[in-house]
N, C-alpha and C. Protein backbone atom coordinates (compact mmCIF):
# COMPACT_ATOMS: atom_id res chain seq x y z
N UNK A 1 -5.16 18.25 56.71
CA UNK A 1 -5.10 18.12 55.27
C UNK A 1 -5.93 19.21 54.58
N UNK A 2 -7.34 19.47 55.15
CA UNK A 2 -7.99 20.36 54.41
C UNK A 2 -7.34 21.51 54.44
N UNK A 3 -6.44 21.70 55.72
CA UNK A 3 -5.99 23.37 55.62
C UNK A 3 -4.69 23.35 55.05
N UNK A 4 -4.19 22.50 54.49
CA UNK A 4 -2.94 22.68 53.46
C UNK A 4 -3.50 22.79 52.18
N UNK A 5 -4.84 21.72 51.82
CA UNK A 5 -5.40 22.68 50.14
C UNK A 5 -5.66 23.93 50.82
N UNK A 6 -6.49 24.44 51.29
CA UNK A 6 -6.78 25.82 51.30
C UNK A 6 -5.61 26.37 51.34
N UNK A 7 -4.82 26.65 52.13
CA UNK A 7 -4.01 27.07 51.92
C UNK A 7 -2.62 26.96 50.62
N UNK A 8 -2.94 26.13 49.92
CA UNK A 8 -2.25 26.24 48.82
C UNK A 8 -3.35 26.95 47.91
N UNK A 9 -4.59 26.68 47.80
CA UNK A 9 -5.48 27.38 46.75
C UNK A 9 -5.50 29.14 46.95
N UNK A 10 -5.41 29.54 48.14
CA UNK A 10 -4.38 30.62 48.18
C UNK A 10 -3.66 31.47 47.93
N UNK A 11 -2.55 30.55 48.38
CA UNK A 11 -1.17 30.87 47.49
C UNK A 11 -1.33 30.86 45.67
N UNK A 12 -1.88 29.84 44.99
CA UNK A 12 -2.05 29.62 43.74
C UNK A 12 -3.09 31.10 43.11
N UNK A 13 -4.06 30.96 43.86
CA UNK A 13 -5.15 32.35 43.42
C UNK A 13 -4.33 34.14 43.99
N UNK A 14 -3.39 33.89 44.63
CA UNK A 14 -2.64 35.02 44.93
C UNK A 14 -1.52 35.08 43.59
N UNK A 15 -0.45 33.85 43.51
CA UNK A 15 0.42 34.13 42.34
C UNK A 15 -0.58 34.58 40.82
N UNK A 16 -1.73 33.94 41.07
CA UNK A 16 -2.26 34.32 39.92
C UNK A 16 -2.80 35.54 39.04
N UNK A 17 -3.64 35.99 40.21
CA UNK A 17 -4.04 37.53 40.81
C UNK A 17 -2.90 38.58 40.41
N UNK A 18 -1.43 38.34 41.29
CA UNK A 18 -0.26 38.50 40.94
C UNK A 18 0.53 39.51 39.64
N UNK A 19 0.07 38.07 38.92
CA UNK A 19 0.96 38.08 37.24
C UNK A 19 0.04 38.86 36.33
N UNK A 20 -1.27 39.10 37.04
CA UNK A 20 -2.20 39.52 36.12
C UNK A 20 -1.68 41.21 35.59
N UNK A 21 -1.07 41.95 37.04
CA UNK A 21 -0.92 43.38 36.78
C UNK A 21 1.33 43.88 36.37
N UNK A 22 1.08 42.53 35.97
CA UNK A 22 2.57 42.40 35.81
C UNK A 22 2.87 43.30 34.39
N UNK A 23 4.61 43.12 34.28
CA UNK A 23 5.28 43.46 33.04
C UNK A 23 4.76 42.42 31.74
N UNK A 24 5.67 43.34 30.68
CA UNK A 24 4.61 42.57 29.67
C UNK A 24 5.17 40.96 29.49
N UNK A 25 4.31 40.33 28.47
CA UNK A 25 4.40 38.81 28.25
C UNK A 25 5.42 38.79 26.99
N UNK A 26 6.10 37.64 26.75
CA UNK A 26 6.94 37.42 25.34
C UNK A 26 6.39 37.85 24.45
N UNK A 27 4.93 37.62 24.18
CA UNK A 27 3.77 37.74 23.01
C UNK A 27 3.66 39.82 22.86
N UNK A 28 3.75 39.95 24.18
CA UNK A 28 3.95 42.02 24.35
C UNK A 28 5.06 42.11 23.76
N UNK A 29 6.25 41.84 24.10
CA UNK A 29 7.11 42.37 23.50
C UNK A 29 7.60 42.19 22.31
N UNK A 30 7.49 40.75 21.60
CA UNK A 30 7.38 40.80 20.20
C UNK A 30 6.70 41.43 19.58
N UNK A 31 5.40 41.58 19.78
CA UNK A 31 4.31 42.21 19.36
C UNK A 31 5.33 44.20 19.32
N UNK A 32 5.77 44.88 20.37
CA UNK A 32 6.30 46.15 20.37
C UNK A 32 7.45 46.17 19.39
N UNK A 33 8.49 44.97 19.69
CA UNK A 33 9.42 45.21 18.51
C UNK A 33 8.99 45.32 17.37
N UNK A 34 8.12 44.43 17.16
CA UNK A 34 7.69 44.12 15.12
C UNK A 34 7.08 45.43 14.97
N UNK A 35 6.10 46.39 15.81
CA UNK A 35 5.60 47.55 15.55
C UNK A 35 6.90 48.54 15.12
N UNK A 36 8.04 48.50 15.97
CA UNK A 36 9.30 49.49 15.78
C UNK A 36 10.28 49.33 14.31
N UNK A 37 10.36 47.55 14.11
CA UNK A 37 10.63 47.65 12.94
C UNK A 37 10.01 47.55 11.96
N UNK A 38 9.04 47.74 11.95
CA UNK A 38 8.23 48.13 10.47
C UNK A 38 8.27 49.66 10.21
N UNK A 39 7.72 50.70 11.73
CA UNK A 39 8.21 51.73 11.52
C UNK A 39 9.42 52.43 10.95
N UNK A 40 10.48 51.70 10.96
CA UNK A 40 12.12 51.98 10.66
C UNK A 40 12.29 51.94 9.66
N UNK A 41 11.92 50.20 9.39
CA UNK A 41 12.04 49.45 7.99
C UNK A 41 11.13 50.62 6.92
N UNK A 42 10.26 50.86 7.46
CA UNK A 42 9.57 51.42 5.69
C UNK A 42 9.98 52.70 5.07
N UNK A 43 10.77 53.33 6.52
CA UNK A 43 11.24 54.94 6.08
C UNK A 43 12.51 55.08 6.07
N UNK A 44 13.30 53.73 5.53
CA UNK A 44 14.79 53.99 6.21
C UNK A 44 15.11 53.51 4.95
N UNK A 45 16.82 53.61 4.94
CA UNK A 45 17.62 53.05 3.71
C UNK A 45 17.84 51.54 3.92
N UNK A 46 17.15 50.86 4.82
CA UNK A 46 17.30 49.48 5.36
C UNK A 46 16.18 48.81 4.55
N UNK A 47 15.00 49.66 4.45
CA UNK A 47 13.96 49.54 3.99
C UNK A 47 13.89 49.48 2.16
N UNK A 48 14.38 49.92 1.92
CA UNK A 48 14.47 50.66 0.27
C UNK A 48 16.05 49.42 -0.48
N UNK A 49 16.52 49.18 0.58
CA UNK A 49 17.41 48.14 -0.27
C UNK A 49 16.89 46.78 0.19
N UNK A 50 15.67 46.51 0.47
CA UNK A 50 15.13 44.89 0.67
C UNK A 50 15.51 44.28 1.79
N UNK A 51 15.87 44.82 2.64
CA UNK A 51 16.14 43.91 3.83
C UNK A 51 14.88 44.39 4.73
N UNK A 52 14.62 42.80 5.44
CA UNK A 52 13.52 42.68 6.48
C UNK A 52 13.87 42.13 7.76
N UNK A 53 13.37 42.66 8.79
CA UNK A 53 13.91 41.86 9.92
C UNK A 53 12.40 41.77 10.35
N UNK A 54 12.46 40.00 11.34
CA UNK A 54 11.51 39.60 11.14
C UNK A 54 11.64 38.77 13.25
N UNK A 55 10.71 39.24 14.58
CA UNK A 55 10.92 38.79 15.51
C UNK A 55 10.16 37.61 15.18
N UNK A 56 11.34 36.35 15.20
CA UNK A 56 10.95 35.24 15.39
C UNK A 56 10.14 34.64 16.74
N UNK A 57 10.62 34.68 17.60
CA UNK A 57 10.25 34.11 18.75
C UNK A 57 10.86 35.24 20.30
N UNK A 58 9.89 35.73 21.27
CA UNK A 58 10.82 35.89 22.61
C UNK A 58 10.42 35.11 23.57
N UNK A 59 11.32 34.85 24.11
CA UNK A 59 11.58 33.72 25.48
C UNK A 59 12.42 34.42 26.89
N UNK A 60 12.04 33.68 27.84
CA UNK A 60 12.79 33.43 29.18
C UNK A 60 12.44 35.27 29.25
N UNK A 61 11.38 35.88 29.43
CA UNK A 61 11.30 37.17 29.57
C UNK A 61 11.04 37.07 31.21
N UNK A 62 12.04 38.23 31.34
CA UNK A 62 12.39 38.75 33.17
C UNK A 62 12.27 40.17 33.46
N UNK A 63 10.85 40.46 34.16
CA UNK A 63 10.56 42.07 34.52
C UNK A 63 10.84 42.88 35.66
N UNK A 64 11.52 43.85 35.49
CA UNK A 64 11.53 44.49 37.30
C UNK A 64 10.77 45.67 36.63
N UNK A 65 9.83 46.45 37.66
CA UNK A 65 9.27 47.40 37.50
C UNK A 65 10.19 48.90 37.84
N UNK A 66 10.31 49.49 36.60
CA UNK A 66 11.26 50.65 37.18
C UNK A 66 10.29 52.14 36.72
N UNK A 67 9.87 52.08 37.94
CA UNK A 67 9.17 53.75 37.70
C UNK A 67 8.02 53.61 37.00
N UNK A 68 7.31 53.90 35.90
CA UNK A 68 6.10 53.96 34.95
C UNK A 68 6.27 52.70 34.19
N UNK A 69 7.73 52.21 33.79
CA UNK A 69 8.24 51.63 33.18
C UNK A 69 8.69 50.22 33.24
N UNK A 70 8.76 49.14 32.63
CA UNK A 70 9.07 47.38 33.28
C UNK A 70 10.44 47.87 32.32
N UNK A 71 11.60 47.46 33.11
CA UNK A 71 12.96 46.79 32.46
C UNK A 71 13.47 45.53 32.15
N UNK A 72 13.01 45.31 31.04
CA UNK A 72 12.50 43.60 30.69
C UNK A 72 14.12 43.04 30.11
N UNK A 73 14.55 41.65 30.54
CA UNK A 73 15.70 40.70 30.02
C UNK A 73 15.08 39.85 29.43
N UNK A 74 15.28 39.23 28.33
CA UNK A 74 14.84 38.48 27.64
C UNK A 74 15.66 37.47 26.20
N UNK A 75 15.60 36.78 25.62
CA UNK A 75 16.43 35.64 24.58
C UNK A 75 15.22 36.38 23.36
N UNK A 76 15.87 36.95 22.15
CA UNK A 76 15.16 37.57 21.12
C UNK A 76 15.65 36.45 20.06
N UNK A 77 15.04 36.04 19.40
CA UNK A 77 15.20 35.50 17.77
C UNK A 77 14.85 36.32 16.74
N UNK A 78 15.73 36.56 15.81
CA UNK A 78 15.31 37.07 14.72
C UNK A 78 16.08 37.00 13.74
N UNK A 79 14.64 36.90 12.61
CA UNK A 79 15.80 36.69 11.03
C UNK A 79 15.40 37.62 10.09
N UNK A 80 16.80 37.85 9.87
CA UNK A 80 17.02 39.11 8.67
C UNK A 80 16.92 38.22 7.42
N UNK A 81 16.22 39.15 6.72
CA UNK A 81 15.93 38.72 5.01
C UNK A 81 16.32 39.79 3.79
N UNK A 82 16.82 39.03 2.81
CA UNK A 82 16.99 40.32 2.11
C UNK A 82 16.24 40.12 0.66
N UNK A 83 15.09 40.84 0.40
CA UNK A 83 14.60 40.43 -0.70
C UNK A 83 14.84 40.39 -1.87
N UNK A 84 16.38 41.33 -1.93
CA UNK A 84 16.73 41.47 -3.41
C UNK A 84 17.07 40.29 -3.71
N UNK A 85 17.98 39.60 -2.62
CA UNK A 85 18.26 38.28 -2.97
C UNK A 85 17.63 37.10 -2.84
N UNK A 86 16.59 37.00 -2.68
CA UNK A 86 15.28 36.58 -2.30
C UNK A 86 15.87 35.18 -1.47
N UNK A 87 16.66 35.63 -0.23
CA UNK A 87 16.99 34.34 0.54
C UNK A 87 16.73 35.16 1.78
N UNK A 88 16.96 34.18 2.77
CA UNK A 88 17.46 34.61 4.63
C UNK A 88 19.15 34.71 4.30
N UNK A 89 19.23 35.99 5.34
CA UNK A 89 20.57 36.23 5.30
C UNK A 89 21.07 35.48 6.40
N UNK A 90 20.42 35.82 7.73
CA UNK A 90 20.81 35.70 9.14
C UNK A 90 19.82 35.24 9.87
N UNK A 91 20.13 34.13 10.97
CA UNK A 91 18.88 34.24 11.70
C UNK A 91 19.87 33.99 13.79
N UNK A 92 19.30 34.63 14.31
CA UNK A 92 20.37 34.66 15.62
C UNK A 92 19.35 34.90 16.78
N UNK A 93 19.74 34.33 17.66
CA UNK A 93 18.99 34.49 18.84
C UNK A 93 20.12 35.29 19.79
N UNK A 94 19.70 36.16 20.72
CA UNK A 94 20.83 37.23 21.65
C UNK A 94 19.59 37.73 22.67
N UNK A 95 20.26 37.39 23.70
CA UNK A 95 19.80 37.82 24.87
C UNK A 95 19.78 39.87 25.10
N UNK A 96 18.85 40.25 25.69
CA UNK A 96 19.12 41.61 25.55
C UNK A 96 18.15 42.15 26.66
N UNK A 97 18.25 43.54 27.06
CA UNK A 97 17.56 44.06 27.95
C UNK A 97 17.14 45.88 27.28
N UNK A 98 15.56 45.72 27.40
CA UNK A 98 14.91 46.52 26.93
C UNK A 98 13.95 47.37 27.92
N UNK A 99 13.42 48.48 27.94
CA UNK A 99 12.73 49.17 28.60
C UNK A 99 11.37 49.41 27.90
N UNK A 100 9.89 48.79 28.13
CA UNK A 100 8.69 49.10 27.82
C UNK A 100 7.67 49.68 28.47
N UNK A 101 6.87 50.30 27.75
CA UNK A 101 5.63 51.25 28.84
C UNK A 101 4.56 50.82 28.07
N UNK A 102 3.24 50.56 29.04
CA UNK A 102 2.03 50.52 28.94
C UNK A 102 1.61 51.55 28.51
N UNK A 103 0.55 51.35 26.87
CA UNK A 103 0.33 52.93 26.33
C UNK A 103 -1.36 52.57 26.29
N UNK A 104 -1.77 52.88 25.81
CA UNK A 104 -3.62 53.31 24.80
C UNK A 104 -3.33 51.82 23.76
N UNK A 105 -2.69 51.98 23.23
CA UNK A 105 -2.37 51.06 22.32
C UNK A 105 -1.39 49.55 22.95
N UNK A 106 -1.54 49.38 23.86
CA UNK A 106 -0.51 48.22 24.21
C UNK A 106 0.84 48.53 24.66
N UNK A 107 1.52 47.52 24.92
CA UNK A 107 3.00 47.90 25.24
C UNK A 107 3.81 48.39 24.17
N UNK A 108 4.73 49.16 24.42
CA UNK A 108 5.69 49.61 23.53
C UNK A 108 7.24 49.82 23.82
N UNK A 109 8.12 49.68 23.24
CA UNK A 109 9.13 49.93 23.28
C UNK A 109 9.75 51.09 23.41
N UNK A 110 10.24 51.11 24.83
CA UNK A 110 10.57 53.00 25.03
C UNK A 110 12.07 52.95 24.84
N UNK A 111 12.97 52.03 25.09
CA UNK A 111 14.47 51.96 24.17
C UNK A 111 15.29 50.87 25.08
């Protein structure tokens, strides 16, 4: 018995150890999108006619490490707003696959 805890405490302090040097978390990659569209949004014609897009929530995020780079799958939410009309236009969740790199500044969205 004692050597099945140990040996699960282990296994548990290994997966843990693990995830630590992993791809990024839901919280990373929302965090990279909302940086990209604000960049867009403030210098674009998307920007200047009142529309906002806004990452609601990411989920079910899946990393393979490719090169420098994690190639992340993931379920994105997001709702578009348009302020002229001062309502929500859209709000949609879509599965999608993105490529991010570890920078100075956090993860980011490389495309």
């Amino acid at each position: 018995m004692k050597k099945i805890i140990a040996l699960s405490s282990v296994m548990a302090l290994t997966l843990t150890l693990s995830a630590c040097g992993g791809g990024p978390s839901g919280d990373d990659i929302e965090a990279a999108l909302n940086r990209v569209i604000n960049q867009q949004t403030s210098s674009s014609l998307v920007g200047m006619m009142g529309l906002s897009v806004k990452i609601d929530s990411v989920d079910h995020v899946d990393c393979d490490k490719s090169g420098d780079n994690y190639k992340c799958t993931y379920d994105v939410t997001s709702t578009i707003t348009s302020e002229l009309l001062q309502q929500k236009t859209q709000t949609k969740t879509e599965t999608t696959t993105s490529v991010f790199a570890k920078r100075d500044e956090g993860w980011v969205f490389v495309h």
